[in-house]
N, C-alpha and C. Protein backbone atom coordinates (compact mmCIF):
# COMPACT_ATOMS: atom_id res chain seq x y z
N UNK A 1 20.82 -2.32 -5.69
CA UNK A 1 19.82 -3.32 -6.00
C UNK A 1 20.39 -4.69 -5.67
N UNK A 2 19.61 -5.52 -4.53
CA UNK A 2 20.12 -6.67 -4.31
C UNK A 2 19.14 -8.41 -4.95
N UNK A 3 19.70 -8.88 -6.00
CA UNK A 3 18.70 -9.12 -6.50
C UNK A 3 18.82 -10.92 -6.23
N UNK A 4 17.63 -11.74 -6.25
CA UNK A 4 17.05 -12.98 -5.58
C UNK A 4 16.21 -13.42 -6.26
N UNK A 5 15.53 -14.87 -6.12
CA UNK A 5 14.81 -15.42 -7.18
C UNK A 5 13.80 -14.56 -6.92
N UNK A 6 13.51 -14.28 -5.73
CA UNK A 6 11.79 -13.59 -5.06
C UNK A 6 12.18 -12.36 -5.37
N UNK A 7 13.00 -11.40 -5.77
CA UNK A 7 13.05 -10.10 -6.38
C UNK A 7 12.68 -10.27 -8.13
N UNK A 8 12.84 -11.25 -8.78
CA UNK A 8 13.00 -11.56 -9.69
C UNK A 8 11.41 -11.91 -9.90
N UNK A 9 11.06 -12.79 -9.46
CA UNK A 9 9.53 -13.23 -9.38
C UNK A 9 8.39 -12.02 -8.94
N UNK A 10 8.85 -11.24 -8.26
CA UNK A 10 7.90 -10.84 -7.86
C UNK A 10 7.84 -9.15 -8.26
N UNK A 11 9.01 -9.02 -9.02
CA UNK A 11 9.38 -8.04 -10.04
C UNK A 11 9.32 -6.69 -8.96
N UNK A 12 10.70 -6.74 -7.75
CA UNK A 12 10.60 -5.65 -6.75
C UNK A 12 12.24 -5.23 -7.05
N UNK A 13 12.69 -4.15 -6.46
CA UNK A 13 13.92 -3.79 -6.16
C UNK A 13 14.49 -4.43 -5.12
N UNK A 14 13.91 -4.63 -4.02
CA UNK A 14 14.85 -4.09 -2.38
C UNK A 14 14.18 -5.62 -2.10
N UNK A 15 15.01 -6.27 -1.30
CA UNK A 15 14.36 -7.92 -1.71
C UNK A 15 13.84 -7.58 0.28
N UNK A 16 12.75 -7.19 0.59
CA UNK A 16 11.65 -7.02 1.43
C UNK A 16 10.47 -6.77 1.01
N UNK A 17 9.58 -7.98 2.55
CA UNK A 17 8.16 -8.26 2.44
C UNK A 17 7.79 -7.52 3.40
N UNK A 18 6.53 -6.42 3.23
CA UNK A 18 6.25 -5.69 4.24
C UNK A 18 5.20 -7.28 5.13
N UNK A 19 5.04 -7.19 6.52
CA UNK A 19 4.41 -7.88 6.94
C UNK A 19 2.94 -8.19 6.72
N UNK A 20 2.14 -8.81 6.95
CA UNK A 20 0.58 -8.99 7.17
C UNK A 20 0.32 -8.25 8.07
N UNK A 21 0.45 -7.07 8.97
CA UNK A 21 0.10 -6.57 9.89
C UNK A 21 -1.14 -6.35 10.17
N UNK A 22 -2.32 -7.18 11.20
CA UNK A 22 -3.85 -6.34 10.69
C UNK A 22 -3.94 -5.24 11.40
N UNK A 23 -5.11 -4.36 10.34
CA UNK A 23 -4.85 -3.30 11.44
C UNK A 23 -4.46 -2.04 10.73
N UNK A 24 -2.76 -2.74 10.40
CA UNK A 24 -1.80 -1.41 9.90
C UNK A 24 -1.66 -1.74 8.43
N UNK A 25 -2.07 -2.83 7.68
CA UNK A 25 -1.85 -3.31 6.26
C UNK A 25 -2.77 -2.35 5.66
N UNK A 26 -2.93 -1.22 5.45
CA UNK A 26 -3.78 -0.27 4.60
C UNK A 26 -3.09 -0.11 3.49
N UNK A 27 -4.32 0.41 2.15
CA UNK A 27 -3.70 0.88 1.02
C UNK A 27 -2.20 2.38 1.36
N UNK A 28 -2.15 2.89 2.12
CA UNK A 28 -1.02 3.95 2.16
C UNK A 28 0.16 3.03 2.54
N UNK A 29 -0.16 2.63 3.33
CA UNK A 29 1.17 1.75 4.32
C UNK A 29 1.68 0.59 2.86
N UNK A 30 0.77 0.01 2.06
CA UNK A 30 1.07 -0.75 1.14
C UNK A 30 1.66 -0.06 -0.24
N UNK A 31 0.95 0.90 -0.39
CA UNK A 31 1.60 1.81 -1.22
C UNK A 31 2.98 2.11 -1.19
N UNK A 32 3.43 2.39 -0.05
CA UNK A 32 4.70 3.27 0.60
C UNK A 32 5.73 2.40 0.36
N UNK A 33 5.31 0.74 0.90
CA UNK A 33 6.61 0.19 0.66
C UNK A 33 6.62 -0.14 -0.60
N UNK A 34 5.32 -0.82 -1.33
CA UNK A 34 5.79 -0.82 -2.91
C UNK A 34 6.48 0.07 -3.20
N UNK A 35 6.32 1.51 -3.64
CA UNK A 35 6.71 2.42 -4.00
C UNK A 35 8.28 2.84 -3.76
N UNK A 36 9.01 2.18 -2.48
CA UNK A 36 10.20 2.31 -2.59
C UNK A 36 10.95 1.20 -2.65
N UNK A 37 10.42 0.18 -3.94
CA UNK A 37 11.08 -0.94 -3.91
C UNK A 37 10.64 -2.36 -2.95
N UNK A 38 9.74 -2.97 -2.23
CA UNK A 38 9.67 -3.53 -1.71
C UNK A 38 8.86 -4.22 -2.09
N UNK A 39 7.90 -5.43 -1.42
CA UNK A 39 6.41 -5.60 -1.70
C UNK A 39 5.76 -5.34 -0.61
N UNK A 40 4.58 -4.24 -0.97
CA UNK A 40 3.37 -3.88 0.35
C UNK A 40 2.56 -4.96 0.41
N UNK A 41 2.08 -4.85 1.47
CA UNK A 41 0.98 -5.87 1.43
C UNK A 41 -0.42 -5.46 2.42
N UNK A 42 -1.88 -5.61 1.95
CA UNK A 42 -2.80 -4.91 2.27
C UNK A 42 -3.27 -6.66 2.91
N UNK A 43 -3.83 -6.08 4.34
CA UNK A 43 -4.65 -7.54 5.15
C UNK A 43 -5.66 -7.37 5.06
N UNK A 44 -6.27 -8.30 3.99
CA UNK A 44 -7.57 -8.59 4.01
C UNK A 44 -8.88 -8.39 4.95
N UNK A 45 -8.50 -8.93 6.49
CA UNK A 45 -8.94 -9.31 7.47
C UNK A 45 -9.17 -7.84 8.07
N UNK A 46 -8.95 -6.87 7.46
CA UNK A 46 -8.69 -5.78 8.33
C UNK A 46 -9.70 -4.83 7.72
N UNK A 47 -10.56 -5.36 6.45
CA UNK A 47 -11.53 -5.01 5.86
C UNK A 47 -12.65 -5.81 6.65
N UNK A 48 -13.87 -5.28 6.25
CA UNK A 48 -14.92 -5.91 7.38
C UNK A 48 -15.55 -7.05 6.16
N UNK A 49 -15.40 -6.58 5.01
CA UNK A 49 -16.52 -7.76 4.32
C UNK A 49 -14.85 -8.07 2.98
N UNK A 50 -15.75 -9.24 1.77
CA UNK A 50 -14.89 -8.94 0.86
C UNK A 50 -14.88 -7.93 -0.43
N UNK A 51 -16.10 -7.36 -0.42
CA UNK A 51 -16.08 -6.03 -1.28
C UNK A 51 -15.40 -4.78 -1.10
N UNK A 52 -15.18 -4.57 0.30
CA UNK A 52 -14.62 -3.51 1.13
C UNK A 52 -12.66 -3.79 0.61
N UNK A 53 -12.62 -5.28 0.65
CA UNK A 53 -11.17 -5.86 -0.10
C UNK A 53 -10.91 -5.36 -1.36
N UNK A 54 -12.13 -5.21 -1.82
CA UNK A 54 -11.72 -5.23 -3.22
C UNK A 54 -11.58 -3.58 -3.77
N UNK A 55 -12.53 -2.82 -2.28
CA UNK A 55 -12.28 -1.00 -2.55
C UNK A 55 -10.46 -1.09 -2.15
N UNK A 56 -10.02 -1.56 -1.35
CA UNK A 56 -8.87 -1.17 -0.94
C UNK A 56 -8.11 -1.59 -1.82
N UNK A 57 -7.90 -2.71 -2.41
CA UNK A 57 -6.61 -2.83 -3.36
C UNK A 57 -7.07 -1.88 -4.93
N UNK A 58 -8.47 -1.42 -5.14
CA UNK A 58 -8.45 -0.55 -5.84
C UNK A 58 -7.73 1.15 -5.62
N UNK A 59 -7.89 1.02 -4.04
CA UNK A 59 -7.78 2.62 -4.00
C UNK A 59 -5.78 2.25 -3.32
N UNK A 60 -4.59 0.80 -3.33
CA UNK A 60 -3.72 1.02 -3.47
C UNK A 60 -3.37 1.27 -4.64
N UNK A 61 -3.94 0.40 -5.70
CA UNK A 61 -3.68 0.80 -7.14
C UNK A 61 -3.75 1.94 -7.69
N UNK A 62 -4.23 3.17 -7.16
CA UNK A 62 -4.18 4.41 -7.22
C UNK A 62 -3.16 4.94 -6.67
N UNK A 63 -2.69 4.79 -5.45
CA UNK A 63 -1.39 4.90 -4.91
C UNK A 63 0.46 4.71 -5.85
N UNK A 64 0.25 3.57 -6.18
CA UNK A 64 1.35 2.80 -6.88
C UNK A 64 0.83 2.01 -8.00
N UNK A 65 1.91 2.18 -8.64
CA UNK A 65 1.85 1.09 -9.82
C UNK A 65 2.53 0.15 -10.01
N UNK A 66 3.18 -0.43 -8.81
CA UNK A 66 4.30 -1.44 -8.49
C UNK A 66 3.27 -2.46 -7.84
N UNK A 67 4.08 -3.65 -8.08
CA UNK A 67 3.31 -5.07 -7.13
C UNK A 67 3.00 -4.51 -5.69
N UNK A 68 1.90 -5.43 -5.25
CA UNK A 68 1.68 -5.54 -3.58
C UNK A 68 1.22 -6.80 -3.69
N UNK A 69 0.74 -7.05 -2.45
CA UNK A 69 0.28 -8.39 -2.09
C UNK A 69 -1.33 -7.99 -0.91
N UNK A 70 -1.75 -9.03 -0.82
CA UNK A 70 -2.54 -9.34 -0.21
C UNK A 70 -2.65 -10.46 0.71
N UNK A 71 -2.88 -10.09 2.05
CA UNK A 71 -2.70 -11.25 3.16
C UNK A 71 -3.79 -11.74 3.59
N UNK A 72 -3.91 -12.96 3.76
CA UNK A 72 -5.28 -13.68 4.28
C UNK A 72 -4.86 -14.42 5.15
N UNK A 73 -4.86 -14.12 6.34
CA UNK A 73 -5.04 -14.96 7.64
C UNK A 73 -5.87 -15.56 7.80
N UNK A 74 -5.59 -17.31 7.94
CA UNK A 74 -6.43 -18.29 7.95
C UNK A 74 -6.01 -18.70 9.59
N UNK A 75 -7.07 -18.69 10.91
CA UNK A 75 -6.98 -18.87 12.20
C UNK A 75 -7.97 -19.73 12.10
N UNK A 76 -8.02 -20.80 13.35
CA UNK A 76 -9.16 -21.31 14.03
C UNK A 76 -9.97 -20.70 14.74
N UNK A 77 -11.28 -20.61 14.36
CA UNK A 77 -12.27 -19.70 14.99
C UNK A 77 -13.45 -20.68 14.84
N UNK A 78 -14.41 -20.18 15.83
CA UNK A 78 -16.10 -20.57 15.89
C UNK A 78 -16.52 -20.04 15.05
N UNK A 79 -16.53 -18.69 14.22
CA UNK A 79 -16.96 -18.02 13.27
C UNK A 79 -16.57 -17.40 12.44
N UNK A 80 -15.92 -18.06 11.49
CA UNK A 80 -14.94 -17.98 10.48
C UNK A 80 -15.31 -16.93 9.70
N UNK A 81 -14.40 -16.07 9.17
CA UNK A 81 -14.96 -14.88 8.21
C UNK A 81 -15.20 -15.69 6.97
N UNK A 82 -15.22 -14.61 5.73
CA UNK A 82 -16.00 -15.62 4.68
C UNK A 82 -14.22 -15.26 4.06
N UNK A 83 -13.54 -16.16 4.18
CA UNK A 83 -12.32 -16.82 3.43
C UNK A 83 -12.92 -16.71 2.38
N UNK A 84 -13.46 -17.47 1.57
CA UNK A 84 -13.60 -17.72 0.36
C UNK A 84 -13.72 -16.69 -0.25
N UNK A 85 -14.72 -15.73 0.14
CA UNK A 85 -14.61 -14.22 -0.53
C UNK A 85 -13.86 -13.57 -0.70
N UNK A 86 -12.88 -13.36 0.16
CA UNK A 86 -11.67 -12.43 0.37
C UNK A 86 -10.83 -13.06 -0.67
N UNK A 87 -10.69 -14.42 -0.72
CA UNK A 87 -9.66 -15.26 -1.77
C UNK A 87 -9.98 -14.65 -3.43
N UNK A 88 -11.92 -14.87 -3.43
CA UNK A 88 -12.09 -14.95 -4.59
C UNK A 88 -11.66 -13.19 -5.29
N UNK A 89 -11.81 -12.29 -4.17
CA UNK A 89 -11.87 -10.53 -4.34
C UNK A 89 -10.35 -10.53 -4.80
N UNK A 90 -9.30 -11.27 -4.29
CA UNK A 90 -7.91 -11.28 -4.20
C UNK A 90 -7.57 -11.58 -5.80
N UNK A 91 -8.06 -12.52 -6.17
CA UNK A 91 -7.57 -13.40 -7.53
C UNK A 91 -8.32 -12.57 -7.99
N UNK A 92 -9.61 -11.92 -8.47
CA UNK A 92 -10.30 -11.07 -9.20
C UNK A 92 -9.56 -10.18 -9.57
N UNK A 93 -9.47 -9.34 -8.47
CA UNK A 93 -8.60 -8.28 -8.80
C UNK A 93 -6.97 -8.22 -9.28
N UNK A 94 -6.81 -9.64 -9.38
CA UNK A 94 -5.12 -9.43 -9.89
C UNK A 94 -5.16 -9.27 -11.15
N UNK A 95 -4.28 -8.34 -11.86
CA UNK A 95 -4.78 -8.58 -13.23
C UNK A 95 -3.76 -9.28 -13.84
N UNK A 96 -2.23 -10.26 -13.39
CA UNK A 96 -1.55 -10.97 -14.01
C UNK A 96 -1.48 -12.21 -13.55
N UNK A 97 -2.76 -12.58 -12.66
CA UNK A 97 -2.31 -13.93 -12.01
C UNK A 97 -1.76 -13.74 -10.58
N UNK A 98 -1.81 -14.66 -9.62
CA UNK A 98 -1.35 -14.49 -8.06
C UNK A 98 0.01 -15.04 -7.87
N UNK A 99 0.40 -14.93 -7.20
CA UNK A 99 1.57 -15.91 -6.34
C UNK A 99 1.18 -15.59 -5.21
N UNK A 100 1.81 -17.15 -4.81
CA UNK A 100 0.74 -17.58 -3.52
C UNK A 100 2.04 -17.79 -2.75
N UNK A 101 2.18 -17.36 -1.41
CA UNK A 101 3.25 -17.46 -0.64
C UNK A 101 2.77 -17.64 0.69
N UNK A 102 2.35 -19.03 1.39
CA UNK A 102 2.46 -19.70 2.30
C UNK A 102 3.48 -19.27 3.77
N UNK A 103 3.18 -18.99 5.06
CA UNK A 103 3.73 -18.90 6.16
C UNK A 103 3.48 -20.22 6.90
N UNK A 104 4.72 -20.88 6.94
CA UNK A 104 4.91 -22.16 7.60
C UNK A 104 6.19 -21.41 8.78
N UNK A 105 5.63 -22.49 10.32
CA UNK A 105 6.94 -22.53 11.21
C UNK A 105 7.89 -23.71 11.32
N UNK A 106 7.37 -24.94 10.73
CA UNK A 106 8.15 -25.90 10.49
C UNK A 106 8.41 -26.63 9.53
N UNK A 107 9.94 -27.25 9.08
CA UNK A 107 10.09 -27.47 7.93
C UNK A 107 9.25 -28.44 6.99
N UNK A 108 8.48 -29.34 7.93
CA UNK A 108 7.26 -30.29 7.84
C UNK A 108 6.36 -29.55 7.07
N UNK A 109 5.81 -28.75 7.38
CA UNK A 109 4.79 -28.26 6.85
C UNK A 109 4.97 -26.98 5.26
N UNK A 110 6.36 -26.97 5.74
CA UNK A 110 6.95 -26.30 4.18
C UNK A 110 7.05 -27.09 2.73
N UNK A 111 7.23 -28.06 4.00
CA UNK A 111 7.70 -29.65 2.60
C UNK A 111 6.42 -30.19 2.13
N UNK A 112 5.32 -30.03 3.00
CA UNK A 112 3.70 -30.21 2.81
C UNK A 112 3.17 -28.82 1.69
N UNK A 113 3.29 -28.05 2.00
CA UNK A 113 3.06 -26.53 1.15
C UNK A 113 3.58 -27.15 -0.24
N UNK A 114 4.93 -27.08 -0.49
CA UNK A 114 5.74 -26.89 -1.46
C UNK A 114 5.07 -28.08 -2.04
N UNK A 115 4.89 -29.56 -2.32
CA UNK A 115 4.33 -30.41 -2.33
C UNK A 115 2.52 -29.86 -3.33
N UNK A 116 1.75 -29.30 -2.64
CA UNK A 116 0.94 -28.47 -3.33
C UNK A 116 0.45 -27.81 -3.78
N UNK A 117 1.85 -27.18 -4.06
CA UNK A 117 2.17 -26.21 -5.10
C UNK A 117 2.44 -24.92 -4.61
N UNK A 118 2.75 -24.38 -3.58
CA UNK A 118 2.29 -22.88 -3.57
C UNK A 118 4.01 -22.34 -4.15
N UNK A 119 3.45 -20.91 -4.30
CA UNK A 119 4.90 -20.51 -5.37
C UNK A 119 6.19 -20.11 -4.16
N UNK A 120 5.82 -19.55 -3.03
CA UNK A 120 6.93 -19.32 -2.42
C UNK A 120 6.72 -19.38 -0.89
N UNK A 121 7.71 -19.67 0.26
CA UNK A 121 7.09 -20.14 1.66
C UNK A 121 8.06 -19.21 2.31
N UNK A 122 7.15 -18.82 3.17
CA UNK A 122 7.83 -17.85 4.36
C UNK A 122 7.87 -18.66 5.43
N UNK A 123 9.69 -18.85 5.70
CA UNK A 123 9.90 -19.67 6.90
C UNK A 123 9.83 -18.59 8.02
N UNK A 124 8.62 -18.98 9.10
CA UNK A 124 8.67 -18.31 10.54
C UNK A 124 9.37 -19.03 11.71
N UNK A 125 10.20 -18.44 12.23
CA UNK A 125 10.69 -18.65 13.65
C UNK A 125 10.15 -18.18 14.67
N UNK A 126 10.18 -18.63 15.54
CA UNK A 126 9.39 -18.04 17.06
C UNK A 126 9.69 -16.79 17.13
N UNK A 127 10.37 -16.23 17.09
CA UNK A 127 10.55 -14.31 16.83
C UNK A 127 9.98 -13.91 15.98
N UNK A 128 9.26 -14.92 15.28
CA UNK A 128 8.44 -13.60 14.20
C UNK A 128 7.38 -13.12 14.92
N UNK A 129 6.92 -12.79 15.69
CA UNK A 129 5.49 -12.08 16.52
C UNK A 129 4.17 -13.17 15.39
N UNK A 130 3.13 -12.19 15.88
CA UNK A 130 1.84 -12.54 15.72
C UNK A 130 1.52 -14.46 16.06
N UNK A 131 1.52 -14.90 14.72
CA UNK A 131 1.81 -16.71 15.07
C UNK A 131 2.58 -17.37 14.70
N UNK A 132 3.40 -17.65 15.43
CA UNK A 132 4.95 -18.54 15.46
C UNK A 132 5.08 -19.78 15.80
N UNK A 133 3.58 -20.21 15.67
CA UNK A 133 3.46 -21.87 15.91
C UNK A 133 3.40 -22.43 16.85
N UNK A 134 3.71 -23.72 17.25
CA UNK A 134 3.79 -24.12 18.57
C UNK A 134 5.38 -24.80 18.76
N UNK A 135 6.23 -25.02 17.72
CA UNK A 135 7.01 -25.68 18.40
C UNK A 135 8.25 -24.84 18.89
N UNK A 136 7.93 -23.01 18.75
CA UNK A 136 9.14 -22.62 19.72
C UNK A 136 10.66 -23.07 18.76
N UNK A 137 10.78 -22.94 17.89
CA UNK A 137 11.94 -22.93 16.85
C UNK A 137 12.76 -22.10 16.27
N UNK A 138 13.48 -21.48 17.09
CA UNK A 138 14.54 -20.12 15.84
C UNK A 138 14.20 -20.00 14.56
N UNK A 139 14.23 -19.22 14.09
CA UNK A 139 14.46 -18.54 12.69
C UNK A 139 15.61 -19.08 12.04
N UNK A 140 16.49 -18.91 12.93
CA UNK A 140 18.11 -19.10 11.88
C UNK A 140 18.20 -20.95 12.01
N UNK A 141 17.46 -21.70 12.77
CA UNK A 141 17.53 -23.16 12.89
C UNK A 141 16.46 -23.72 11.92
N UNK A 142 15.38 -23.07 11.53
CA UNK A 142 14.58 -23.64 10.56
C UNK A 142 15.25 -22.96 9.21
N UNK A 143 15.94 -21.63 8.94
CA UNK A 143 16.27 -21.12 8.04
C UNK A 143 17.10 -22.42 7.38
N UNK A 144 18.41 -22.84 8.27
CA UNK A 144 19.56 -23.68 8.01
C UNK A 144 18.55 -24.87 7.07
N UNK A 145 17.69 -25.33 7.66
CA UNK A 145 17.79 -26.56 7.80
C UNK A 145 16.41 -26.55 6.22
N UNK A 146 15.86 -25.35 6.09
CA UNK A 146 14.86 -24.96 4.99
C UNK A 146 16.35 -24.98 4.11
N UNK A 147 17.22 -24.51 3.61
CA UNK A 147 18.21 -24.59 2.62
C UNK A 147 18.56 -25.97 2.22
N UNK A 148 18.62 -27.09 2.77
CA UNK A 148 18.43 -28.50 3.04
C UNK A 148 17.62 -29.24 2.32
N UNK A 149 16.82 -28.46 2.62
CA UNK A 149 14.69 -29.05 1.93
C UNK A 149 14.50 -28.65 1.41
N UNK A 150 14.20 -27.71 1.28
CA UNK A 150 13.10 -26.88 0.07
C UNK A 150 13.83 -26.31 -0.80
N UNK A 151 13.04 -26.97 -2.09
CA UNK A 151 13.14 -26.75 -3.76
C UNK A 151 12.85 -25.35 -4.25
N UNK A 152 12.04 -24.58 -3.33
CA UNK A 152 11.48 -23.75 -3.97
C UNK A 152 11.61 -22.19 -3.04
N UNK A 153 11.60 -20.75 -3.62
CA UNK A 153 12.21 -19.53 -2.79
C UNK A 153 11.48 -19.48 -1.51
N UNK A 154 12.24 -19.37 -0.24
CA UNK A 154 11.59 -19.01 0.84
C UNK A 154 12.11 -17.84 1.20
N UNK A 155 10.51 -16.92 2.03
CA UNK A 155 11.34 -16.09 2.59
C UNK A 155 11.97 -16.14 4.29
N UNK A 156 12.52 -15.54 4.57
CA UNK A 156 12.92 -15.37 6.21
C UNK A 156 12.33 -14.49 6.93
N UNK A 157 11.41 -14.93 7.65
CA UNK A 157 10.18 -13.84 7.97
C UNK A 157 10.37 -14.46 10.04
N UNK A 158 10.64 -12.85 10.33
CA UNK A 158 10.88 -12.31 11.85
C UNK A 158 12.21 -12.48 12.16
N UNK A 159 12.54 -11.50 13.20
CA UNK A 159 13.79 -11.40 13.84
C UNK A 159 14.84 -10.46 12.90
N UNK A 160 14.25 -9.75 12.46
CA UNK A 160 14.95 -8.92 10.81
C UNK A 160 15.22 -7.55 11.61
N UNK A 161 15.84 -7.18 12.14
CA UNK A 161 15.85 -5.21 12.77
C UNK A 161 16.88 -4.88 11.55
N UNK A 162 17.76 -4.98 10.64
CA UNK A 162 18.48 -4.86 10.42
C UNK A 162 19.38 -5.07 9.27
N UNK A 163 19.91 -4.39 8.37
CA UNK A 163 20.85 -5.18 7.17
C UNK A 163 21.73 -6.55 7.61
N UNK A 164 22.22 -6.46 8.86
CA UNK A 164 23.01 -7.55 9.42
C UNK A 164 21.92 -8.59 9.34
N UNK A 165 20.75 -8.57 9.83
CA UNK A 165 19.17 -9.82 9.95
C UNK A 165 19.36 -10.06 8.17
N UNK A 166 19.20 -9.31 7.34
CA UNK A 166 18.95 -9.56 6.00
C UNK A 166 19.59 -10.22 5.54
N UNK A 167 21.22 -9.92 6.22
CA UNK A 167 22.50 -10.42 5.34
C UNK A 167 22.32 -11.98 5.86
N UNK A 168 22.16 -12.38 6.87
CA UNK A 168 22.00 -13.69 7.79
C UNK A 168 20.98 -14.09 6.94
N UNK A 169 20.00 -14.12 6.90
CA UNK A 169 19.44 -14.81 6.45
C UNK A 169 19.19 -15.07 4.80
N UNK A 170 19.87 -14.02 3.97
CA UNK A 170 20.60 -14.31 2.63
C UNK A 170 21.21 -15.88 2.78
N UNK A 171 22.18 -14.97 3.75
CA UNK A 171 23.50 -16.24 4.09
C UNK A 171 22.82 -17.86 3.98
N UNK A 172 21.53 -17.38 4.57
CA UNK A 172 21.44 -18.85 4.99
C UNK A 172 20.11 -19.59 3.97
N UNK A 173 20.08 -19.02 2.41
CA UNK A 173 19.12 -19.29 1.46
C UNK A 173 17.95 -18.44 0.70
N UNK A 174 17.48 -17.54 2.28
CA UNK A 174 16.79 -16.83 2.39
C UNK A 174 16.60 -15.89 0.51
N UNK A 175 15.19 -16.26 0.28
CA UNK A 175 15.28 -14.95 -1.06
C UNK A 175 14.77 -13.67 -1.24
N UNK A 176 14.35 -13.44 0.11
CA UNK A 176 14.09 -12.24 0.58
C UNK A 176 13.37 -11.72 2.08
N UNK A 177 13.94 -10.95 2.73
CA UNK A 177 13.34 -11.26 4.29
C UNK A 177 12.21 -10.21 4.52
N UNK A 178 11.06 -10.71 5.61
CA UNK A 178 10.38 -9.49 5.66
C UNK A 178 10.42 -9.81 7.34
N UNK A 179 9.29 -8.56 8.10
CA UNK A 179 9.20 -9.33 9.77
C UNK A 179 8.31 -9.95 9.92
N UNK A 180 6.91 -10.02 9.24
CA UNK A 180 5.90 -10.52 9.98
C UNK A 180 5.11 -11.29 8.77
N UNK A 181 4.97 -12.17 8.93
CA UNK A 181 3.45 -12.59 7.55
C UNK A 181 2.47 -13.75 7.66
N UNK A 182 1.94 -13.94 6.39
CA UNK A 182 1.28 -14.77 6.66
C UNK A 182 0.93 -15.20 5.15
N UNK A 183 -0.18 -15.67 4.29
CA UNK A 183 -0.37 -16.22 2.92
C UNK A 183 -0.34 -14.63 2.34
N UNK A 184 -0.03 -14.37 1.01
CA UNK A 184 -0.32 -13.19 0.82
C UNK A 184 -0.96 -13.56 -1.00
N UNK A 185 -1.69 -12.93 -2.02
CA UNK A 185 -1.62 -12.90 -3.21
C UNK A 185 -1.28 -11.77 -3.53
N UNK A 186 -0.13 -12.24 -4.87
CA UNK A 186 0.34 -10.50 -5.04
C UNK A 186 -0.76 -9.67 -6.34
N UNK A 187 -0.56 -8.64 -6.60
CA UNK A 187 -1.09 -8.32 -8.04
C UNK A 187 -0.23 -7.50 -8.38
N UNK A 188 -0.85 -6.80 -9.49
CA UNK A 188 0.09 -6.18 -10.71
C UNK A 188 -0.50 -4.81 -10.54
């Protein structure tokens, strides 16, 4: 058991965030990693409405009885899904309250996050796949320089294959690493 403020907070064993993956964030896949210590996390976006959100984190809660999370990808689009629903299905269904964990790629915008409150920030580097921002920034160069700045647990999210990726980015503040993410709310 390797234990971190974000193992501690978020009441897991194994200090890993399964990603936002859409697509592949299903209640089993979220189940699986809760279940061996981690936090799962089910993507919102990958449901078609927000009631359909609210069957799935019912039917992970059948799965496990350990935390998961929930991811809401917020993109620029012409036709925005209904955010608000998915948010409100998210907080409904938690039954101890959320933590809100923010995916920022630059330390600017971590220091903007942290600032309004959110409970924990996933620093992305350009290796994290999906969206890695625009300014093209390492992982281990925003990691350094997030230990510097920010008051509050971040995780180290992309470029992770590995206990050696985990240990690095321990090394470097990190309170728990996952590969891929994005905002998530957890529940109970």
């Amino acid at each position: 058991m390797l234990v971190t403020p974000l193992t501690k907070l978020l009441d897991i064993r194994v200090p890993v965030v399964q990603g936002g993956m859409q697509w592949v964030g299903l209640p089993p896949l979220a189940a699986a990693v809760s279940n061996a210590g981690g936090l799962g996390i089910l993507t919102a976006l990958t449901q078609p409405n927000p009631e359909a959100l609210r069957q799935a984190i019912r039917e992970t809660r059948k799965l496990t009885s350990k935390n998961f999370g929930v991811n809401i990808t917020l993109l620029p689009t012409i036709n925005p899904p209904d955010y608000e629903g998915y948010a409100k299905v998210a907080i409904e269904e938690g039954d101890n309250g959320c933590i809100v964990i923010h995916k920022c790629t630059t330390i600017r915008h971590a220091k903007s996050a942290q600032r309004l409150g959110v409970d924990v920030l996933s620093i992305d580097g350009f290796e994290c796949a999906g969206h890695p921002g625009e300014e093209d920034i390492g992982g281990l160069v925003l990691l350094a320089r997030a230990a510097q700045e920010l008051q509050i647990p971040y995780i180290s999210s992309g470029g992770i294959a590995d206990g050696r990726g985990l240990a690095a980015s321990l090394a470097l503040g990190a309170a728990v690493g996952r590969e891929y993410g994005n905002p998530i709310h957890v529940h109970s």
